[in-house]
C-alpha atoms as a PDB file:
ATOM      1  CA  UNK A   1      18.089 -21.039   4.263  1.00  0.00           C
ATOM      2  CA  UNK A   2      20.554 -19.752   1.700  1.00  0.00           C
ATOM      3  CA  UNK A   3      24.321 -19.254   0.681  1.00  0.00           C
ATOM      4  CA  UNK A   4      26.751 -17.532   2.449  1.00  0.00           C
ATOM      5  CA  UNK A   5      30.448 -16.799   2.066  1.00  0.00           C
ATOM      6  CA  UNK A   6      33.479 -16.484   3.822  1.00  0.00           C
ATOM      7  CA  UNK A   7      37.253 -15.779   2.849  1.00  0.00           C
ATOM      8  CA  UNK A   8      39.763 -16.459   6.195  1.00  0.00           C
ATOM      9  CA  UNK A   9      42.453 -13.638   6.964  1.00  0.00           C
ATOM     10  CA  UNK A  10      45.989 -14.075   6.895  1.00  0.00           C
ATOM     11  CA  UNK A  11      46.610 -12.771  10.620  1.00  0.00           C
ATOM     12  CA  UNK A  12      47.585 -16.602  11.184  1.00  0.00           C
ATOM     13  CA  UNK A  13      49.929 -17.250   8.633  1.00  0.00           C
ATOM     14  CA  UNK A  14      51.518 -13.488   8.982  1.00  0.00           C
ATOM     15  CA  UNK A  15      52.381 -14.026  13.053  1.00  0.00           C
ATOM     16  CA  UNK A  16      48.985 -11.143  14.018  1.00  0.00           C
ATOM     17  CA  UNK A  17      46.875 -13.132  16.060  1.00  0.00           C
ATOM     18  CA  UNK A  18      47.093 -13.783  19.923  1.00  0.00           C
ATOM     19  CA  UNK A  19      48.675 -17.167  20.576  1.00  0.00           C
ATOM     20  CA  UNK A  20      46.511 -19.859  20.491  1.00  0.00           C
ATOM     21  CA  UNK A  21      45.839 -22.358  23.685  1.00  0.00           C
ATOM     22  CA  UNK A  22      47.977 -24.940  22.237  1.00  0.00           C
ATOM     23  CA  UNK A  23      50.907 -25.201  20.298  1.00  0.00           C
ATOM     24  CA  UNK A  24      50.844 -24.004  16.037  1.00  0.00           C
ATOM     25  CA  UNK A  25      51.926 -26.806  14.843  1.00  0.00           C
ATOM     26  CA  UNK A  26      48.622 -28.690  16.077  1.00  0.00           C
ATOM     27  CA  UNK A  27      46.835 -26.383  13.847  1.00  0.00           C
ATOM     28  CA  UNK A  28      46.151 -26.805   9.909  1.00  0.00           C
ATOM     29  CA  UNK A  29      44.858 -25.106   6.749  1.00  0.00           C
ATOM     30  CA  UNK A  30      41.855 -27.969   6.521  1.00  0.00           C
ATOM     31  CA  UNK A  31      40.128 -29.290   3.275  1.00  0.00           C
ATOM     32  CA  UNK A  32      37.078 -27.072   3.969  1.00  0.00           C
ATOM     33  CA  UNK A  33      39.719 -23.867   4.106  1.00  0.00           C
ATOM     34  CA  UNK A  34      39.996 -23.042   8.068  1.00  0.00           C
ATOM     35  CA  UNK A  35      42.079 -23.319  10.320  1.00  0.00           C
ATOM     36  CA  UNK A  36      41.515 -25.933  12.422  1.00  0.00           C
ATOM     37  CA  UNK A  37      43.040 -28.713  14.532  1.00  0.00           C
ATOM     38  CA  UNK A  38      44.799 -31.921  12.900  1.00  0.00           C
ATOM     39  CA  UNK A  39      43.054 -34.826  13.633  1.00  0.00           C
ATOM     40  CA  UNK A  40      45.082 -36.229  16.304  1.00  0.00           C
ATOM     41  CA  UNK A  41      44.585 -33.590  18.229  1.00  0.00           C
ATOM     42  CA  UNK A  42      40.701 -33.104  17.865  1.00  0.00           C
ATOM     43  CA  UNK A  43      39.620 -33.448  20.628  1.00  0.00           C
ATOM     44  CA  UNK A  44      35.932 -31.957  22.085  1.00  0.00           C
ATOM     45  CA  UNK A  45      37.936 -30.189  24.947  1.00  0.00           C
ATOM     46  CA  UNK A  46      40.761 -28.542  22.473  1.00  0.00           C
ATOM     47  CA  UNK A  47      37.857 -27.762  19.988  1.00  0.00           C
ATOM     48  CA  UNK A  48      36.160 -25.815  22.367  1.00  0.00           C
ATOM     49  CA  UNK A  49      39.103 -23.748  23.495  1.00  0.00           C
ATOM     50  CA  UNK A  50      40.272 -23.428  19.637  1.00  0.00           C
ATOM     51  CA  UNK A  51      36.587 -22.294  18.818  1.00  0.00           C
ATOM     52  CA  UNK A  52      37.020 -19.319  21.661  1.00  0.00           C
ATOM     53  CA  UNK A  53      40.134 -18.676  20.380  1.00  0.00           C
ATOM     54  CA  UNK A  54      39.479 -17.587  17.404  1.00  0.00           C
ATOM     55  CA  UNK A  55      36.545 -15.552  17.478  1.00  0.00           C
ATOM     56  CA  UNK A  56      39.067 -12.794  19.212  1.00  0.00           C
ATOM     57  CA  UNK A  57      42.566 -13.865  18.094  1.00  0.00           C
ATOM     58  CA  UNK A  58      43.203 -10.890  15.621  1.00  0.00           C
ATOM     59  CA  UNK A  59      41.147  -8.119  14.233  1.00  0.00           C
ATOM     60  CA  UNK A  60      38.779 -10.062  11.952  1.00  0.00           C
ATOM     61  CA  UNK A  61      36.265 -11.549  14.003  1.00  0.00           C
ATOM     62  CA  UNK A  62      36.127 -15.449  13.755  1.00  0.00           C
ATOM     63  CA  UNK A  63      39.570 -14.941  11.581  1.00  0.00           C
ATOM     64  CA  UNK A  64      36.853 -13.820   8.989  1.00  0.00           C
ATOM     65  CA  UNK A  65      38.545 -11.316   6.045  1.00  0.00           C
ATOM     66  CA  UNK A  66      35.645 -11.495   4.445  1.00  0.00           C
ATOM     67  CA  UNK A  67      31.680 -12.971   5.611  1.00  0.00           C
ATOM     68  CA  UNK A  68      28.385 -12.145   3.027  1.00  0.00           C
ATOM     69  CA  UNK A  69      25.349 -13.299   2.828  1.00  0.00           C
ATOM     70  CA  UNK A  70      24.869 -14.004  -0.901  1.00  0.00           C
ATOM     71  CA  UNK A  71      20.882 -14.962  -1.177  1.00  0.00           C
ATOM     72  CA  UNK A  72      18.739 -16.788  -0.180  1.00  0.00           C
ATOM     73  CA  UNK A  73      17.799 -20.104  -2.319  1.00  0.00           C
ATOM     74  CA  UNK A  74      15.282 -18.308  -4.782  1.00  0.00           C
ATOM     75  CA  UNK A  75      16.822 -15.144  -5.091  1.00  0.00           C
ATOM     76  CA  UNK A  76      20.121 -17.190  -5.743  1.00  0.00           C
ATOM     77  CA  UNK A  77      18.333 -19.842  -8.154  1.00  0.00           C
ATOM     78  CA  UNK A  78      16.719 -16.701 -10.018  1.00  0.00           C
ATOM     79  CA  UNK A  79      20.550 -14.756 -10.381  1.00  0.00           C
ATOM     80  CA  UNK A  80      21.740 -18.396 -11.964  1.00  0.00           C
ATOM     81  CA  UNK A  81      18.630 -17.908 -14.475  1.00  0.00           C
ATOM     82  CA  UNK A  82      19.710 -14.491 -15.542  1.00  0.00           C
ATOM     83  CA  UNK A  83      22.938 -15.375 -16.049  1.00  0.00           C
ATOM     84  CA  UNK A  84      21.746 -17.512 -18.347  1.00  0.00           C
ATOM     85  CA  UNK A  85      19.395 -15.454 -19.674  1.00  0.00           C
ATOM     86  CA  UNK A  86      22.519 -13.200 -20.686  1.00  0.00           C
ATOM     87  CA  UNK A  87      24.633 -16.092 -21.958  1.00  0.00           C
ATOM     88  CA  UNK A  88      26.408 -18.539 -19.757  1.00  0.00           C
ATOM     89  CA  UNK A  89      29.306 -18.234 -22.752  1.00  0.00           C
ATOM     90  CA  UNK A  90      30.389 -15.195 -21.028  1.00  0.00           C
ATOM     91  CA  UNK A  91      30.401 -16.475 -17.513  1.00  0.00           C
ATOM     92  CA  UNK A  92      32.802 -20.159 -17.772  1.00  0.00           C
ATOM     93  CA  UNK A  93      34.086 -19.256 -14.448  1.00  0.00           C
ATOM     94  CA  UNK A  94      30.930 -18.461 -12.563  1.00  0.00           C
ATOM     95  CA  UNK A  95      29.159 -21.501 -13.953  1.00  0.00           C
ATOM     96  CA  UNK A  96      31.790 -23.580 -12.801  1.00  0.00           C
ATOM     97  CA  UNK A  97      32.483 -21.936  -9.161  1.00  0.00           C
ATOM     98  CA  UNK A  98      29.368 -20.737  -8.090  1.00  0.00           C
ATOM     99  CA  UNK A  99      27.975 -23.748  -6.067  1.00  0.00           C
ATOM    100  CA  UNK A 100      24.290 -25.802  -6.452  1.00  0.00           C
ATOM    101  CA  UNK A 101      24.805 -26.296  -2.713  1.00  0.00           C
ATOM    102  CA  UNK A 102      26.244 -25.030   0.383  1.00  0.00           C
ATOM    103  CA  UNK A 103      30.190 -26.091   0.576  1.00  0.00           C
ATOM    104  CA  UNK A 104      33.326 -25.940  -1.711  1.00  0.00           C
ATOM    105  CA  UNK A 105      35.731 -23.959  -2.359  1.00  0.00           C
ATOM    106  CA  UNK A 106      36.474 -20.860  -5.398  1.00  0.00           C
ATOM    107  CA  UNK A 107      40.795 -20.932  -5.623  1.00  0.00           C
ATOM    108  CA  UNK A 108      42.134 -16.891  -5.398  1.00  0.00           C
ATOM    109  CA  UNK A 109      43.315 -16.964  -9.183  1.00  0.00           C
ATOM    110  CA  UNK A 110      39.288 -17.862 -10.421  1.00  0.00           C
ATOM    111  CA  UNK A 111      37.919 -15.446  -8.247  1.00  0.00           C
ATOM    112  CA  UNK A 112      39.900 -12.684 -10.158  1.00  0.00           C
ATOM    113  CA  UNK A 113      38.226 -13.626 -13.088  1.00  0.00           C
ATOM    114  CA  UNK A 114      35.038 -13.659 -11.783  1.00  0.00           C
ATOM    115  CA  UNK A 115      34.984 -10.445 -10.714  1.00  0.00           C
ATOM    116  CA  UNK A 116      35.745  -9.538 -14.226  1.00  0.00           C
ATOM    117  CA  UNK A 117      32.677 -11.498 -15.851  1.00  0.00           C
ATOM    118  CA  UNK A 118      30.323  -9.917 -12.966  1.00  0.00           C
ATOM    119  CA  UNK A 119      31.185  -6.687 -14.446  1.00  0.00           C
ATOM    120  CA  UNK A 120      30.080  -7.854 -17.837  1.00  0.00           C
ATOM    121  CA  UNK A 121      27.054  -9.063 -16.033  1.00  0.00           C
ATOM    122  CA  UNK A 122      26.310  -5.505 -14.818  1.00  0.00           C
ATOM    123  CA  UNK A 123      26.616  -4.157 -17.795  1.00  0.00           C
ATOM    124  CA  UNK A 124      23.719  -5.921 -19.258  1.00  0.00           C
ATOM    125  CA  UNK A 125      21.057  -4.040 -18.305  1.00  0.00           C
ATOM    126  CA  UNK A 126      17.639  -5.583 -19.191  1.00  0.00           C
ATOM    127  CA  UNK A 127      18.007  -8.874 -19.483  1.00  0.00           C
ATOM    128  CA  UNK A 128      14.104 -10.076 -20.775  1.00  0.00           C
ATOM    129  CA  UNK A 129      10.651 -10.494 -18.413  1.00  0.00           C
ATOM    130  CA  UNK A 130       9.812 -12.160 -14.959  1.00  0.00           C
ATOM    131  CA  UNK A 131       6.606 -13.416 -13.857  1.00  0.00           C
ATOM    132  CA  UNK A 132       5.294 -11.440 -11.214  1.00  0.00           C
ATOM    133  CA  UNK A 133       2.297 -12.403  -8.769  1.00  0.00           C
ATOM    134  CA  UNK A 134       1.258  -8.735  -7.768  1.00  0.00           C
ATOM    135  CA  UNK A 135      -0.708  -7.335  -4.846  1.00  0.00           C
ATOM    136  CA  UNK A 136      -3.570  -5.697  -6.958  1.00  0.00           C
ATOM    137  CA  UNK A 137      -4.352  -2.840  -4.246  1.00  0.00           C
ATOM    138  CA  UNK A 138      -0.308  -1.808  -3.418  1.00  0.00           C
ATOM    139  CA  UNK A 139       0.895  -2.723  -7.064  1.00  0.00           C
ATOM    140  CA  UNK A 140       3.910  -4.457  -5.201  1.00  0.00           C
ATOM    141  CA  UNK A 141       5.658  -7.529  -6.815  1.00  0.00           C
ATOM    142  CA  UNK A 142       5.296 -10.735  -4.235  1.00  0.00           C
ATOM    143  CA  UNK A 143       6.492 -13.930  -5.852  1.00  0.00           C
ATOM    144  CA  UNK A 144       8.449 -14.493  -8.869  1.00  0.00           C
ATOM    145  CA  UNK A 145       8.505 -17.182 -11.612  1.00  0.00           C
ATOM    146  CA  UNK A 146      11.038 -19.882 -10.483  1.00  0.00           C
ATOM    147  CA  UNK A 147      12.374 -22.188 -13.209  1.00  0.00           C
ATOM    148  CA  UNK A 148      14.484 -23.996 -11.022  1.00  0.00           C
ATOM    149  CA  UNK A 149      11.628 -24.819  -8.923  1.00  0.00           C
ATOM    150  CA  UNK A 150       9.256 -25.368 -12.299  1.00  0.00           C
ATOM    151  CA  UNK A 151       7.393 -22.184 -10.708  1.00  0.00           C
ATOM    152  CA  UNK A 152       6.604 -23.447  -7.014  1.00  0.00           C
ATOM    153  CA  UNK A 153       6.582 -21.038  -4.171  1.00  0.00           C
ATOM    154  CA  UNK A 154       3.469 -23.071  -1.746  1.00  0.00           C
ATOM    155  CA  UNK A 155       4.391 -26.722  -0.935  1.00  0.00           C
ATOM    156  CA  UNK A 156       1.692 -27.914   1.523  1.00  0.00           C
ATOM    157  CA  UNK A 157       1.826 -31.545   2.371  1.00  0.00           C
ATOM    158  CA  UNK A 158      -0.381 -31.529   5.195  1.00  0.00           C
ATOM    159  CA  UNK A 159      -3.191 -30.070   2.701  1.00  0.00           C
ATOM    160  CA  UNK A 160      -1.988 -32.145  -0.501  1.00  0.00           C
ATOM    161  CA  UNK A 161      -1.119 -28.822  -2.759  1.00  0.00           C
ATOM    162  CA  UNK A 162       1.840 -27.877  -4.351  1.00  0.00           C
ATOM    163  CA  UNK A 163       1.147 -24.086  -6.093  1.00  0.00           C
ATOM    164  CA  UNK A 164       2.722 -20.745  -7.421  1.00  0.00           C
ATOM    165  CA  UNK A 165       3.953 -19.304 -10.350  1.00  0.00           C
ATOM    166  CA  UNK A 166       3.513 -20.915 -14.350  1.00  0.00           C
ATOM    167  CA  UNK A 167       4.987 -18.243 -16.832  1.00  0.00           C
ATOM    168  CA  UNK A 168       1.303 -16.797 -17.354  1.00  0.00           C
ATOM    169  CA  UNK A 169      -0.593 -17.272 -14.465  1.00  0.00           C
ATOM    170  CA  UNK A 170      -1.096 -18.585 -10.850  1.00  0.00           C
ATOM    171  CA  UNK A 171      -2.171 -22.017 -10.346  1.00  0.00           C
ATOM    172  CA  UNK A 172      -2.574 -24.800  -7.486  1.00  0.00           C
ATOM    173  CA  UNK A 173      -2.045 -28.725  -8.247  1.00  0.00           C
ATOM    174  CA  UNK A 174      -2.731 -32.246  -6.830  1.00  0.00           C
ATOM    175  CA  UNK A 175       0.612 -32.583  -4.825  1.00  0.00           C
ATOM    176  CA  UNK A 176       0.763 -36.155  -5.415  1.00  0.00           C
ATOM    177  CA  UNK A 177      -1.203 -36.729  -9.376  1.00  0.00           C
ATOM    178  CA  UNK A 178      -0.236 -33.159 -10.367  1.00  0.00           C
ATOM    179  CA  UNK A 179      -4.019 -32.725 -11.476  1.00  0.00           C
ATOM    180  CA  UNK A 180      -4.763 -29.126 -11.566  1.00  0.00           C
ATOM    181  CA  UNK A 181      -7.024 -27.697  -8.751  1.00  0.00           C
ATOM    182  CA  UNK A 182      -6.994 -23.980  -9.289  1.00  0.00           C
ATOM    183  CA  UNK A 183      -5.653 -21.331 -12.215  1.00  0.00           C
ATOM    184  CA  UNK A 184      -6.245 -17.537 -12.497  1.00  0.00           C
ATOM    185  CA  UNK A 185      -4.289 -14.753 -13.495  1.00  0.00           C
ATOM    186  CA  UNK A 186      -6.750 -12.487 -11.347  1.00  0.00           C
ATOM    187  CA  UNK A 187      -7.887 -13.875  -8.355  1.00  0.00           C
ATOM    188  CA  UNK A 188      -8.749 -12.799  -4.140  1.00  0.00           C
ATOM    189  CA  UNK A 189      -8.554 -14.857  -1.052  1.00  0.00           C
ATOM    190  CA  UNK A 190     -11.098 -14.533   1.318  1.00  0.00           C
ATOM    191  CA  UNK A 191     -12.415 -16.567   4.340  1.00  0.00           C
ATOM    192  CA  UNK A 192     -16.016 -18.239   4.282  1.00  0.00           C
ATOM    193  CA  UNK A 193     -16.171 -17.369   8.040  1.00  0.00           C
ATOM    194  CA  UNK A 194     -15.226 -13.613   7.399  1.00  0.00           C
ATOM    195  CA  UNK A 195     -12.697 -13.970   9.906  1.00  0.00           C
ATOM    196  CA  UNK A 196      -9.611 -11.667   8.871  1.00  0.00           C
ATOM    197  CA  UNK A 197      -7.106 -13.940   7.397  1.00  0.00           C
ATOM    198  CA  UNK A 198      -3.988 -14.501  10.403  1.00  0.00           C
ATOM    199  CA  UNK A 199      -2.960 -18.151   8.332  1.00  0.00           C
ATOM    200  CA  UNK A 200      -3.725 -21.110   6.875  1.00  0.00           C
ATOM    201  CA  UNK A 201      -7.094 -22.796   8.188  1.00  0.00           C
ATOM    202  CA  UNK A 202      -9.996 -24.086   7.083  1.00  0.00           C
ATOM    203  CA  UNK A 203     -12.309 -21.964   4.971  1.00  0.00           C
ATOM    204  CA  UNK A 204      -9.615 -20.355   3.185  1.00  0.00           C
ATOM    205  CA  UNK A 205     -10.404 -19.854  -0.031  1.00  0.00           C
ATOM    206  CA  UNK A 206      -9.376 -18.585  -3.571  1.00  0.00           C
ATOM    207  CA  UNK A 207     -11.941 -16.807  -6.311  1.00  0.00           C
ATOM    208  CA  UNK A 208     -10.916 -16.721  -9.811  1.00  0.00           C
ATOM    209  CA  UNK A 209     -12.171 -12.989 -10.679  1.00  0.00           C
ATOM    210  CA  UNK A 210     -12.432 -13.708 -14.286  1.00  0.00           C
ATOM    211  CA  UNK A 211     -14.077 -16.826 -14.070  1.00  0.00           C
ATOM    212  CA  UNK A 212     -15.984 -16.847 -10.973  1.00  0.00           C
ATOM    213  CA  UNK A 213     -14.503 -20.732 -10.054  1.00  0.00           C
ATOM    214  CA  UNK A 214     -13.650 -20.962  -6.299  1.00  0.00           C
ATOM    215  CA  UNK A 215     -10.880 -23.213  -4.631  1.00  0.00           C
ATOM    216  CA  UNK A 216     -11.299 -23.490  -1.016  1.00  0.00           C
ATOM    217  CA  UNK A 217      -7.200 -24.306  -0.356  1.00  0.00           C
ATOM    218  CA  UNK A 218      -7.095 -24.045   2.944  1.00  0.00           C
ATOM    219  CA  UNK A 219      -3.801 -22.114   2.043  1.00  0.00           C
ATOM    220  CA  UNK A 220      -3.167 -18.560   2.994  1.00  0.00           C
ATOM    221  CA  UNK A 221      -1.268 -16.289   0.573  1.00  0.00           C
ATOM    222  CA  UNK A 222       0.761 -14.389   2.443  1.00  0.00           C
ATOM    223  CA  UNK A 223       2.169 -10.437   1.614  1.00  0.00           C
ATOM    224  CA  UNK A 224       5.046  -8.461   2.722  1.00  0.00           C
ATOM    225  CA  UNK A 225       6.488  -9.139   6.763  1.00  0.00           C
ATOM    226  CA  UNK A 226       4.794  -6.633   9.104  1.00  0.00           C
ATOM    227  CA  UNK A 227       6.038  -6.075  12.826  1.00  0.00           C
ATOM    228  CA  UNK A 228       4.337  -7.751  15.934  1.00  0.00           C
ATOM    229  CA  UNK A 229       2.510  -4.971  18.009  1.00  0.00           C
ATOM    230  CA  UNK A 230       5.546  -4.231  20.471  1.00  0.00           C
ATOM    231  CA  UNK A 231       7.092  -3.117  17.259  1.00  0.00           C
ATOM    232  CA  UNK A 232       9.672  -6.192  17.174  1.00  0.00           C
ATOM    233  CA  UNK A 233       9.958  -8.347  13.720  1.00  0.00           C
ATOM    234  CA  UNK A 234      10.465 -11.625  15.383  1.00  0.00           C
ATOM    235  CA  UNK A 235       9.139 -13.323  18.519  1.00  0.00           C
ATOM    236  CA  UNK A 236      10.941 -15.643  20.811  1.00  0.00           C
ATOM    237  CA  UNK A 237       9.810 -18.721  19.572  1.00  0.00           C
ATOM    238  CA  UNK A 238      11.140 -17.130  16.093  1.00  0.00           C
ATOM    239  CA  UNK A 239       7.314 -16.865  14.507  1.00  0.00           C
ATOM    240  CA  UNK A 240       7.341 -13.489  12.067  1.00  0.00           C
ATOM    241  CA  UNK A 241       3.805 -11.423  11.797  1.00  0.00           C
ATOM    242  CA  UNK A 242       2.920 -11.100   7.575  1.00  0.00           C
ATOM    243  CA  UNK A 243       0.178  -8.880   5.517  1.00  0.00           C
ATOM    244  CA  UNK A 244      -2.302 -11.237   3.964  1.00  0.00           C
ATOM    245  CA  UNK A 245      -3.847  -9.149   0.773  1.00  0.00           C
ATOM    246  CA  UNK A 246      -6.951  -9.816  -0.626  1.00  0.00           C
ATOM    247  CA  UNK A 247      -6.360  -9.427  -4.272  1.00  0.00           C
ATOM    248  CA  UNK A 248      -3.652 -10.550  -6.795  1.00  0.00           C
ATOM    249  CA  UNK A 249      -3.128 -10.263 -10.009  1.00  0.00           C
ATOM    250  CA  UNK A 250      -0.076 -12.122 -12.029  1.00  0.00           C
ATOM    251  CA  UNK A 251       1.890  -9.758 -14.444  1.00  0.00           C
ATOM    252  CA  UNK A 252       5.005  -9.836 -16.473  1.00  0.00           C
ATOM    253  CA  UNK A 253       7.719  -6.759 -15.771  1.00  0.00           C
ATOM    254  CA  UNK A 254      11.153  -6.046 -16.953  1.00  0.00           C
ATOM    255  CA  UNK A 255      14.296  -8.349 -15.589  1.00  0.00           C
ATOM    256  CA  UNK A 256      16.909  -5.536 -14.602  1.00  0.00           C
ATOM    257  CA  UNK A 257      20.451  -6.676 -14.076  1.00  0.00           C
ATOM    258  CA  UNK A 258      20.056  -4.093 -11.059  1.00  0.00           C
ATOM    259  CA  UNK A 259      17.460  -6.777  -9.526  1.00  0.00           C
ATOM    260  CA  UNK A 260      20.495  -8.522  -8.916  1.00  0.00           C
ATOM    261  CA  UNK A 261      22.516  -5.635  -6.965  1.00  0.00           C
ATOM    262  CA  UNK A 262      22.801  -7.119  -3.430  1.00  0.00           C
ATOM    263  CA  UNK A 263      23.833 -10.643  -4.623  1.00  0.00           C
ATOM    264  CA  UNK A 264      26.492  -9.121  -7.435  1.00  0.00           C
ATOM    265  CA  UNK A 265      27.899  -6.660  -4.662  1.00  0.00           C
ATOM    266  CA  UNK A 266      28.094  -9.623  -2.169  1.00  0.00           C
ATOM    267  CA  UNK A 267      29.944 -11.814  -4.593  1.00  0.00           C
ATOM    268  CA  UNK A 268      32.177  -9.054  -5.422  1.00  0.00           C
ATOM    269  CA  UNK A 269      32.950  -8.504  -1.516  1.00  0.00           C
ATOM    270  CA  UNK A 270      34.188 -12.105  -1.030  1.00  0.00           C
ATOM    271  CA  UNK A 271      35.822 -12.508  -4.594  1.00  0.00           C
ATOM    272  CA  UNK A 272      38.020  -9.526  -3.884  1.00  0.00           C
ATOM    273  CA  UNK A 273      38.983 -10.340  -0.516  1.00  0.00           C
ATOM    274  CA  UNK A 274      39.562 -13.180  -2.085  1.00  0.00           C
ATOM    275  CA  UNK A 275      42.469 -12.139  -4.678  1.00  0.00           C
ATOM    276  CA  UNK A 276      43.379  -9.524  -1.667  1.00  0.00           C
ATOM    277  CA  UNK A 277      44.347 -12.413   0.271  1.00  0.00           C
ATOM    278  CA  UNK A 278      45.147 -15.030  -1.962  1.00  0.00           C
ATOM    279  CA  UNK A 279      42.537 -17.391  -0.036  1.00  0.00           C
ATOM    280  CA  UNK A 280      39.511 -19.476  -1.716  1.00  0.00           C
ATOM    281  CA  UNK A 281      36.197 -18.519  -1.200  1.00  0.00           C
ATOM    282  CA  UNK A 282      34.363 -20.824   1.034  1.00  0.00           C
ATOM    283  CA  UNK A 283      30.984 -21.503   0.385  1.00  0.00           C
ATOM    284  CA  UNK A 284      28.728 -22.201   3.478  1.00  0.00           C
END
């Protein structure tokens, strides 16, 4: 789950597109920003032919100028935070467009000024320190510090535990009381059968390294994705193969501006063909 974005061509409007199954004037600029059929003549038969229509009517597909993924929800919640990290005084039009939620619309004349304050934004450079739960072995950064999620990356209800990320270390809590269970800032996962961890199960359990207290969570850290054996990153009941390390460590490291490349670069894809086109952004 995420944020996506989409600007519509003008192939419609400037006479480029195939003709559609039914007559123009059944057809509308909507309140969501598509084209689409007026209500009286919405029916689930025209819908269907409208829907074919337009995936092929003119040289965009889907009558698309414009289609980015932005982020998904963390990344995107973590790009808010550095944008306030910088100063949200410098970004009035990207704190009022960018959406909390998928939907809405960004008019052409505020997406030319966002791309302006995204440039500022690039120009930042550092912009302060993340909290970083770290493989120990690979050095590689996992899970980040979430504000906007008060640090929470694990939400197991079927085990009670909600855990992740404070500003200085990891820690596990009483889902329901909030009464602490587990904290570490160095800490392994192992299983009391030593059975190779595949997922969560019983046995699963957490060592504080400094301490020596043990947390048996049940819960199953997991590491970077890892292809099935045949080489493929997905099966076809959509379950994804992961690493599950043994050792973590939680770490503060630079916040880079460049940290936020693909989600700037998408933004700046839609808000330009945006002002190209003189359409609103829609946010899906």
């Amino acid at each position: 789950m995420g944020l996506d974005a989409t600007v519509m061509c003008n192939c419609f409007r400037d006479g480029k597109t195939t003709p559609p199954p039914f007559p123009r004037e059944w057809l509308e600029v909507d309140d969501e920003g598509y084209i689409n059929l007026k209500n009286e003549h919405n029916s689930d038969d025209n819908w269907a032919k409208h829907y074919e229509w337009e995936q092929s009517c003119c040289e965009h597909e889907g009558m698309d100028f414009a289609c980015e993924r932005i982020s998904n929800w963390t990344g995107y919640r973590q790009f808010q935070a550095a944008l306030g990290a910088v100063g949200w005084q410098h970004f009035p039009v990207l704190e009022e467009q960018l959406p909390n939620a998928n939907g809405g619309l960004t008019p052409s004349v505020a997406s030319a000024k966002a791309l302006e304050e995204l440039a500022f934004f690039s120009a930042a450079g550092e912009i302060g320190v993340k909290t970083v739960l770290v493989e120990t072995a690979s050095g590689e950064g996992l899970y980040e510090y979430v504000a906007a999620y008060e640090g929470v990356f694990i939400l197991s209800g079927s085990r009670g535990v909600n855990a992740g990320l404070s500003e200085f270390e990891f820690f596990a809590v009483d889902a329901t009381s909030g009464e602490d269970q587990f904290r570490a800032t160095r800490f392994r996962q192992f299983n009391r059968s030593g059975e190779e961890i595949s997922g969560d199960g019983k046995g699963l359990t957490w060592e504080n390294l400094d301490t020596g207290d043990v947390y048996e969570s049940g819960i199953a850290i997991s590491g970077k994705q890892i292809p099935w054996e045949d080489g493929s990153w997905q099966q076809p009941d959509g379950k994804c193969r992961f690493e599950y390390p043994s050792q973590f460590h939680v770490e503060q490291r630079p916040r880079l501006v460049a940290d936020f490349d693909y989600i700037v670069n998408a933004l700046r894809t839609v808000f330009d063909a945006s002002v190209q086109t003189g359409n609103p952004v829609r946010w899906c």
